[in-house]
PDB file of N, CA and C in Angstrom:
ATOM      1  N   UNK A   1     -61.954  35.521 -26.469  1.00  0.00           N
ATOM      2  CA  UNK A   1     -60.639  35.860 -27.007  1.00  0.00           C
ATOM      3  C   UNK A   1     -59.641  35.999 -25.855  1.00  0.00           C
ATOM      4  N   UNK A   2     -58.184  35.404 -25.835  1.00  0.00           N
ATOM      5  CA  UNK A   2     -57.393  35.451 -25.077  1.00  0.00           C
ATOM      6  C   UNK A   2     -56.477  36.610 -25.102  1.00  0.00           C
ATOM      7  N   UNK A   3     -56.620  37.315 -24.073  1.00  0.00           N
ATOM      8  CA  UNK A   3     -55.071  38.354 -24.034  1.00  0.00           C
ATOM      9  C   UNK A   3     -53.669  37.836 -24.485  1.00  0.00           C
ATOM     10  N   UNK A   4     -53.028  38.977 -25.277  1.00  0.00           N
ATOM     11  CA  UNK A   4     -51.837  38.342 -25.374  1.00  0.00           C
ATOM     12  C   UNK A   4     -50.812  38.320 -23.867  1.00  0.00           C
ATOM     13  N   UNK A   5     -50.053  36.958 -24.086  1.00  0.00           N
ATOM     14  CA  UNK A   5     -49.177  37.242 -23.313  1.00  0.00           C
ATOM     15  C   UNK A   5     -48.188  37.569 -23.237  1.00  0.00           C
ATOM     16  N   UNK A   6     -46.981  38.803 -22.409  1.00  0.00           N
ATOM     17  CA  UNK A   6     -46.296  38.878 -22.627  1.00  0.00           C
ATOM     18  C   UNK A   6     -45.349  38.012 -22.514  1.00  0.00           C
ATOM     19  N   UNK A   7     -44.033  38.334 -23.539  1.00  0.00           N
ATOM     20  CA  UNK A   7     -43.281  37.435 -23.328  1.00  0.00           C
ATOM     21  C   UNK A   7     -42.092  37.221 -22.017  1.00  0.00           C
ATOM     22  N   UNK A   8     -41.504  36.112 -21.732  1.00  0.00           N
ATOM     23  CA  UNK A   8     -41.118  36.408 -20.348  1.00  0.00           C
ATOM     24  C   UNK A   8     -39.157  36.300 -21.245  1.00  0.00           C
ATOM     25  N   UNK A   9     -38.291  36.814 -20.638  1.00  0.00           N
ATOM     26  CA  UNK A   9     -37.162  36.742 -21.101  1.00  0.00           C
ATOM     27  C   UNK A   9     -36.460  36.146 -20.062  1.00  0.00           C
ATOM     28  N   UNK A  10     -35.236  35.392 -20.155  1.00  0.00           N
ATOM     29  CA  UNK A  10     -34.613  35.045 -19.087  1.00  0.00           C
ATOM     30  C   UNK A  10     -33.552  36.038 -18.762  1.00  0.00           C
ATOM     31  N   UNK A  11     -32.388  35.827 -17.568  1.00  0.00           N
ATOM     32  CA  UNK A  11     -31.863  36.896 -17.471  1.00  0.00           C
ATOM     33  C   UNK A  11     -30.542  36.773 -18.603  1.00  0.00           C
ATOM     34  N   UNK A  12     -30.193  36.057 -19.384  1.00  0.00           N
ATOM     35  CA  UNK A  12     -29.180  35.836 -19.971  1.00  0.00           C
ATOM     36  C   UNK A  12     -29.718  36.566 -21.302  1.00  0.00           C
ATOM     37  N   UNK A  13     -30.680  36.078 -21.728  1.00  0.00           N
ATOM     38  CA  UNK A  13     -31.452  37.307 -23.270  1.00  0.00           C
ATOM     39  C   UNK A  13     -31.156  38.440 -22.535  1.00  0.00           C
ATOM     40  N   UNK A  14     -32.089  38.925 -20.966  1.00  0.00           N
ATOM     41  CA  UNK A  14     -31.591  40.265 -21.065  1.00  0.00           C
ATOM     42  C   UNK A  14     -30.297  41.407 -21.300  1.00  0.00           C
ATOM     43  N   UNK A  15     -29.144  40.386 -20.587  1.00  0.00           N
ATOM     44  CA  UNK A  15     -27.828  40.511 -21.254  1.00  0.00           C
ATOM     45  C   UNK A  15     -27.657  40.575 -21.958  1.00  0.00           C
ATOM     46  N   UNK A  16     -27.477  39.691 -22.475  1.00  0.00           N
ATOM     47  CA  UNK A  16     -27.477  40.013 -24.723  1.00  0.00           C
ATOM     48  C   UNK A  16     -27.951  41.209 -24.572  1.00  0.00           C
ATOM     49  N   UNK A  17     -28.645  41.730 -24.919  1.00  0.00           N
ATOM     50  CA  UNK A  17     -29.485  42.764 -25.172  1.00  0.00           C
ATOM     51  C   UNK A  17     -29.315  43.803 -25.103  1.00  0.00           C
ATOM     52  N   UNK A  18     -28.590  43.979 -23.889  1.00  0.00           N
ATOM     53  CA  UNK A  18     -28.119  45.212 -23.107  1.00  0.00           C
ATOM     54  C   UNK A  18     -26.671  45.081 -23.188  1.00  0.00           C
ATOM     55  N   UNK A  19     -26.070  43.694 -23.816  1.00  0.00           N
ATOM     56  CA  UNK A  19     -25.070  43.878 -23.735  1.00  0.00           C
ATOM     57  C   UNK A  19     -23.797  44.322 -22.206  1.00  0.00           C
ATOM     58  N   UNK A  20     -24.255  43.653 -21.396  1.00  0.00           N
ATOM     59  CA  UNK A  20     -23.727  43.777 -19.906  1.00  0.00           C
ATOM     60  C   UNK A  20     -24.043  42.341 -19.598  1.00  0.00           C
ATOM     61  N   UNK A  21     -22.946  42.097 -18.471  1.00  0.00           N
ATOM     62  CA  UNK A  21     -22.764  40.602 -17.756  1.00  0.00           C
ATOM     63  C   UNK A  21     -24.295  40.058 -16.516  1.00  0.00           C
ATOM     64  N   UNK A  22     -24.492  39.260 -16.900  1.00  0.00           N
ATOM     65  CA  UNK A  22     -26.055  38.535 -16.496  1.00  0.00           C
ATOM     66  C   UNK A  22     -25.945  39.194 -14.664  1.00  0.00           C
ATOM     67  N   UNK A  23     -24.533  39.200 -14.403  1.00  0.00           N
ATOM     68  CA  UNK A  23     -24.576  40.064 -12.536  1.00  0.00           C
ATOM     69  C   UNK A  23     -24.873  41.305 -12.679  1.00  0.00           C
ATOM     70  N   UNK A  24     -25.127  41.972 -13.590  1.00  0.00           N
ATOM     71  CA  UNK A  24     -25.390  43.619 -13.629  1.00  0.00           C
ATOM     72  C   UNK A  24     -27.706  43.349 -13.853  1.00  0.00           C
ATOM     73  N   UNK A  25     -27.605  42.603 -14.723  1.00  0.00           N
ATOM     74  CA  UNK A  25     -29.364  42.470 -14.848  1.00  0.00           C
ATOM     75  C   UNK A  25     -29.470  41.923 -13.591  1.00  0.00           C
ATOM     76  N   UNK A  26     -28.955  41.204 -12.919  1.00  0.00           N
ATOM     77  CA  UNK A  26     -29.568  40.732 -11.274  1.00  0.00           C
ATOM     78  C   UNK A  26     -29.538  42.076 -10.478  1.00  0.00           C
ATOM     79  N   UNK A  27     -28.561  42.924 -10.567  1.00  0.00           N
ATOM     80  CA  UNK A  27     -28.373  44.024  -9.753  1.00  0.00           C
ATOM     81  C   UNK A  27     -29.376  44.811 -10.064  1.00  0.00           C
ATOM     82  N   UNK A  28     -29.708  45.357 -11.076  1.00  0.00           N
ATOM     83  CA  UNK A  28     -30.887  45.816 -11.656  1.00  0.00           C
ATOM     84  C   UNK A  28     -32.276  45.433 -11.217  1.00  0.00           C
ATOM     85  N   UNK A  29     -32.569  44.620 -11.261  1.00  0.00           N
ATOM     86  CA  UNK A  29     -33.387  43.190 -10.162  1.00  0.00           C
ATOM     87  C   UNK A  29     -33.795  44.251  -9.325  1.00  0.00           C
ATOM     88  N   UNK A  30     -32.655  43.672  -8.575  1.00  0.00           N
ATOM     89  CA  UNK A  30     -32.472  43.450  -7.262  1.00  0.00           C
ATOM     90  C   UNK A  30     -32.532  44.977  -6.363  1.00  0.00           C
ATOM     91  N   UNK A  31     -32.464  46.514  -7.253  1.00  0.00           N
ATOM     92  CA  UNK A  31     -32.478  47.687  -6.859  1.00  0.00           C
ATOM     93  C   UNK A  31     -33.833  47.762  -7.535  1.00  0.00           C
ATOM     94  N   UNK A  32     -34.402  47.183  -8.226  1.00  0.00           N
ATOM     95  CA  UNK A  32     -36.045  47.661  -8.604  1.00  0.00           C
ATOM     96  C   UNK A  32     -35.670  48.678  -9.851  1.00  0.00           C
ATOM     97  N   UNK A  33     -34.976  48.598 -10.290  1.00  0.00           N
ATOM     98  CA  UNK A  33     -35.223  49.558 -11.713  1.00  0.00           C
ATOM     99  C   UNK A  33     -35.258  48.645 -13.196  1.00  0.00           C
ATOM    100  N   UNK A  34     -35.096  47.468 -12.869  1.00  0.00           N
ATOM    101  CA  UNK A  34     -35.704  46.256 -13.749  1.00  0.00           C
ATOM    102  C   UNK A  34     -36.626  45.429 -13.385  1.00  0.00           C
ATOM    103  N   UNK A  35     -37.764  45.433 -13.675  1.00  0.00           N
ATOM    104  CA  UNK A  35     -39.057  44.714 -13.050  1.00  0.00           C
ATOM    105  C   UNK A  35     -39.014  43.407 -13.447  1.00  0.00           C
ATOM    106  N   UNK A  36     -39.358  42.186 -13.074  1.00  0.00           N
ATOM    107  CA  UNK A  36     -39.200  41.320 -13.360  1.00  0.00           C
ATOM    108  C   UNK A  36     -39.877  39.912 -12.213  1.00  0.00           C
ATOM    109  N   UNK A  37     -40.185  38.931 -12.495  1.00  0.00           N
ATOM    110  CA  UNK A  37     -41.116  37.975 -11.554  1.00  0.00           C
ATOM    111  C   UNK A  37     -40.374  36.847 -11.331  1.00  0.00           C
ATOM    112  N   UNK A  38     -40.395  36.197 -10.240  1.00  0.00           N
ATOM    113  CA  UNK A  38     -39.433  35.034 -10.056  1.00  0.00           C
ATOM    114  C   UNK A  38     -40.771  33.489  -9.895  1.00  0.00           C
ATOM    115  N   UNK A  39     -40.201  33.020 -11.211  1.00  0.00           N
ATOM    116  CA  UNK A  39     -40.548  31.376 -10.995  1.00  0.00           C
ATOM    117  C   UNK A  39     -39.774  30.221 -10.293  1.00  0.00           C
ATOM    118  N   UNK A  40     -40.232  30.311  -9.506  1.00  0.00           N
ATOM    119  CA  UNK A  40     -39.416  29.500  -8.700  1.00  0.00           C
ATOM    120  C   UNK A  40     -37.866  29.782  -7.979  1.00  0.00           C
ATOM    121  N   UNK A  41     -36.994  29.013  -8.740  1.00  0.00           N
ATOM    122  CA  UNK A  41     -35.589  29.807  -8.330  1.00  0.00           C
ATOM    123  C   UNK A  41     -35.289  30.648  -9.411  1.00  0.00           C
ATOM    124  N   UNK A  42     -36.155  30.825 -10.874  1.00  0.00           N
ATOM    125  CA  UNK A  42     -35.709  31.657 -12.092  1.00  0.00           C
ATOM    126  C   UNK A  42     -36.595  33.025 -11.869  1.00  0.00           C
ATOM    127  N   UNK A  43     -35.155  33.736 -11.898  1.00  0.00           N
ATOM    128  CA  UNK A  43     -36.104  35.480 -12.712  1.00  0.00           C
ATOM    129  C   UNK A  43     -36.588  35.275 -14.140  1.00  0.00           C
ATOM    130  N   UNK A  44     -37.392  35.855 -14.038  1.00  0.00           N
ATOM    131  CA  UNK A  44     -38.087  36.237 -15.700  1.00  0.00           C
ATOM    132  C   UNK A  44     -38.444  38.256 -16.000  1.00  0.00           C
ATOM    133  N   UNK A  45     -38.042  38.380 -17.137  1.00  0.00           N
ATOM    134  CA  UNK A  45     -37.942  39.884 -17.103  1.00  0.00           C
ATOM    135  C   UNK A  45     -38.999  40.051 -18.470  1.00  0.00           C
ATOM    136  N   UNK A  46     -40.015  40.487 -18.128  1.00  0.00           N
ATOM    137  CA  UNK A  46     -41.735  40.749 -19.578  1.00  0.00           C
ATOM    138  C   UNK A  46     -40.806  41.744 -20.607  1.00  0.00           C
ATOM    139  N   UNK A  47     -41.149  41.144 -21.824  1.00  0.00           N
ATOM    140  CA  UNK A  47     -40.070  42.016 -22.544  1.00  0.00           C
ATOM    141  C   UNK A  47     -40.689  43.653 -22.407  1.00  0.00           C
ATOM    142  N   UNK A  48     -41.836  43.865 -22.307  1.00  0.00           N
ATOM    143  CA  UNK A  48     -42.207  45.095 -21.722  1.00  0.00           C
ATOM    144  C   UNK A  48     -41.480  46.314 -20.541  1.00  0.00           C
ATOM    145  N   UNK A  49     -41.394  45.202 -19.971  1.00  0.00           N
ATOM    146  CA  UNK A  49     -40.379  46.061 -18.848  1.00  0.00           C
ATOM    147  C   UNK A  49     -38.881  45.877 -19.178  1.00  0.00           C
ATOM    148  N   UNK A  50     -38.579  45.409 -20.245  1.00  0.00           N
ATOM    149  CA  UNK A  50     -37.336  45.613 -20.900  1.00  0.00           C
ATOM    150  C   UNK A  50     -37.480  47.069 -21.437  1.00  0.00           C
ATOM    151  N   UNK A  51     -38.295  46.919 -21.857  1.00  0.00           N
ATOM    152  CA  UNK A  51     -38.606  48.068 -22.961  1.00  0.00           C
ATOM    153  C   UNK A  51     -38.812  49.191 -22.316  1.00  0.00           C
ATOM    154  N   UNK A  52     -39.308  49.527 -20.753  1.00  0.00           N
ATOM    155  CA  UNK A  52     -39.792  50.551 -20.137  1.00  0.00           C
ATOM    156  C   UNK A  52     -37.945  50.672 -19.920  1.00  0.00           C
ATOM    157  N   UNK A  53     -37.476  49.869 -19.513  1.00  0.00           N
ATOM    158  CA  UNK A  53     -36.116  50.322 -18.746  1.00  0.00           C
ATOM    159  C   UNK A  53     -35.274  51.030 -19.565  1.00  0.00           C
ATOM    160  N   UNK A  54     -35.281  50.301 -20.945  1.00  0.00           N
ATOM    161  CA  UNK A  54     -34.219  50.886 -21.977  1.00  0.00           C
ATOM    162  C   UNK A  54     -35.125  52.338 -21.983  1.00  0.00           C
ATOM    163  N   UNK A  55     -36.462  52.950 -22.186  1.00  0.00           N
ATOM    164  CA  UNK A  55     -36.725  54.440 -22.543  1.00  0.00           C
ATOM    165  C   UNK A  55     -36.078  55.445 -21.063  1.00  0.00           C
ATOM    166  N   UNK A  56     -36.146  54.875 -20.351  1.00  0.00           N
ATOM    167  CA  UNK A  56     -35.946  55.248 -18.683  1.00  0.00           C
ATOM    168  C   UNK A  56     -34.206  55.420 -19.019  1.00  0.00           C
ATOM    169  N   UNK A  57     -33.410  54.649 -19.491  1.00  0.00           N
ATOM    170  CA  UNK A  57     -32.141  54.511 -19.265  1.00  0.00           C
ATOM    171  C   UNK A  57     -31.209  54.678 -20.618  1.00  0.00           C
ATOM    172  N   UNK A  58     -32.118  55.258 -21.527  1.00  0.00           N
ATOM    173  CA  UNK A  58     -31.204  54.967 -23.209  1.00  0.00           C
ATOM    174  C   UNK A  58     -29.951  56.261 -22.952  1.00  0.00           C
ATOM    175  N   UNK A  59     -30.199  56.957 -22.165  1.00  0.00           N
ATOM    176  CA  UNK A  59     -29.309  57.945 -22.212  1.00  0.00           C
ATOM    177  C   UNK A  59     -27.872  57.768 -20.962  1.00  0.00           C
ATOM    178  N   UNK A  60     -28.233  56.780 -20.432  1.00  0.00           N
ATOM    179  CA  UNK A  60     -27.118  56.419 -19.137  1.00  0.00           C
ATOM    180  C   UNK A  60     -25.994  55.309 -20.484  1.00  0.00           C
ATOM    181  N   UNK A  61     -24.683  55.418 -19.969  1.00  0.00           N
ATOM    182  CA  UNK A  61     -23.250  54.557 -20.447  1.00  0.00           C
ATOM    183  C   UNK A  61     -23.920  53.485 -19.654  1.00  0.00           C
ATOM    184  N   UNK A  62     -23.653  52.123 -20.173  1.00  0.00           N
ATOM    185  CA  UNK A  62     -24.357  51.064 -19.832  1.00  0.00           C
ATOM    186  C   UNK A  62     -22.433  50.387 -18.715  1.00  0.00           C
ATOM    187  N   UNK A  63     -21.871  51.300 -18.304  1.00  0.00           N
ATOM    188  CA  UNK A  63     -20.844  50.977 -17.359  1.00  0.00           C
ATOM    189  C   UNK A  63     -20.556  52.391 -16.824  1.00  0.00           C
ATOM    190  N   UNK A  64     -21.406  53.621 -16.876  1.00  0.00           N
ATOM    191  CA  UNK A  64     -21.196  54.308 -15.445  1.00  0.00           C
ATOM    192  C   UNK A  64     -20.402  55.387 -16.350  1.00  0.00           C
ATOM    193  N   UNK A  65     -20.055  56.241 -15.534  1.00  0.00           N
ATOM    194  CA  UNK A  65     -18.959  57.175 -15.522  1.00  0.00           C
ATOM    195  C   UNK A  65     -17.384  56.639 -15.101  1.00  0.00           C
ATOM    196  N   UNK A  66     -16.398  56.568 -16.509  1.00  0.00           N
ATOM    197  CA  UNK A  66     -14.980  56.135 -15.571  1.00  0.00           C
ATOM    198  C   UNK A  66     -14.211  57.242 -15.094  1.00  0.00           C
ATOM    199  N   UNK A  67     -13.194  57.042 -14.051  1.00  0.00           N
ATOM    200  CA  UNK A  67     -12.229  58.436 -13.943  1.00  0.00           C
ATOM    201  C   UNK A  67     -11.341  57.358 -15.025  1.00  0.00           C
ATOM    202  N   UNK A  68     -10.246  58.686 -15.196  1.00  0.00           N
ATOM    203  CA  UNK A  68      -9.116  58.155 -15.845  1.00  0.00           C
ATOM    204  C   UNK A  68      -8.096  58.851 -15.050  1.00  0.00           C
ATOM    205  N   UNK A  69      -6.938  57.465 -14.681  1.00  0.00           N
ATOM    206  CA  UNK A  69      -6.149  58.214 -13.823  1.00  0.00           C
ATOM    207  C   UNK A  69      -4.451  58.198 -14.350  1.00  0.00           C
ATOM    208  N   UNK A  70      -4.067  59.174 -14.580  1.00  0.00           N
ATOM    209  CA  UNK A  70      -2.925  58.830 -15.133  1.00  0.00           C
ATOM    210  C   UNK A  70      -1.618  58.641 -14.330  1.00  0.00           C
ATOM    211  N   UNK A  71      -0.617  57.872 -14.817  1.00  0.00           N
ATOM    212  CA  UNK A  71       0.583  57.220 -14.391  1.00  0.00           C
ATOM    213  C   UNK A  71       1.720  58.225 -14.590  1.00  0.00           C
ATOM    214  N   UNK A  72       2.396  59.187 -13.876  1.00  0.00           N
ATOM    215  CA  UNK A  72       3.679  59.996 -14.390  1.00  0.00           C
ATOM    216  C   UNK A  72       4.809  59.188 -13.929  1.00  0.00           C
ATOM    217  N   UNK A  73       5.881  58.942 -15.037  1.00  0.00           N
ATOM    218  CA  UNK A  73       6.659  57.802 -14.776  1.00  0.00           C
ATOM    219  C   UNK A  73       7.818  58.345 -14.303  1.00  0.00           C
TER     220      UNK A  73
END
């Protein structure tokens, strides 16, 4: 019997997903808090470690903390 395999996502599904621009999942990458394997010149992200990141991160604004700065005219 064969293990299943996981599935591999590219980085553009992971976007979708998360809803953020495909340069924020590279950054993610690229600081190690999105795991992910490179074929060749392509990342691939196991939907597993999608899944670890979103429980790790469901509580972070998926753009940070903004200031708001106001204009007195």
């Amino acid at each position: 019997m064969e293990k299943d395999k996981p599935e591999l996502l590219t980085v553009d599904e992971v976007a979708k997903r998360l809803k953020v621009h495909n340069r924020t999942v590279y950054r993610r990458i690229k600081e190690g808090s999105l795991r992910a394997v490179k074929l060749g010149r392509l990342w691939r992200v196991p939907e597993d470690a999608l899944e670890e990141y979103l429980e790790k991160h469901a509580h972070e604004s998926p753009k940070g903390p903004r200031e708001i700065q106001l204009k007195l005219f």
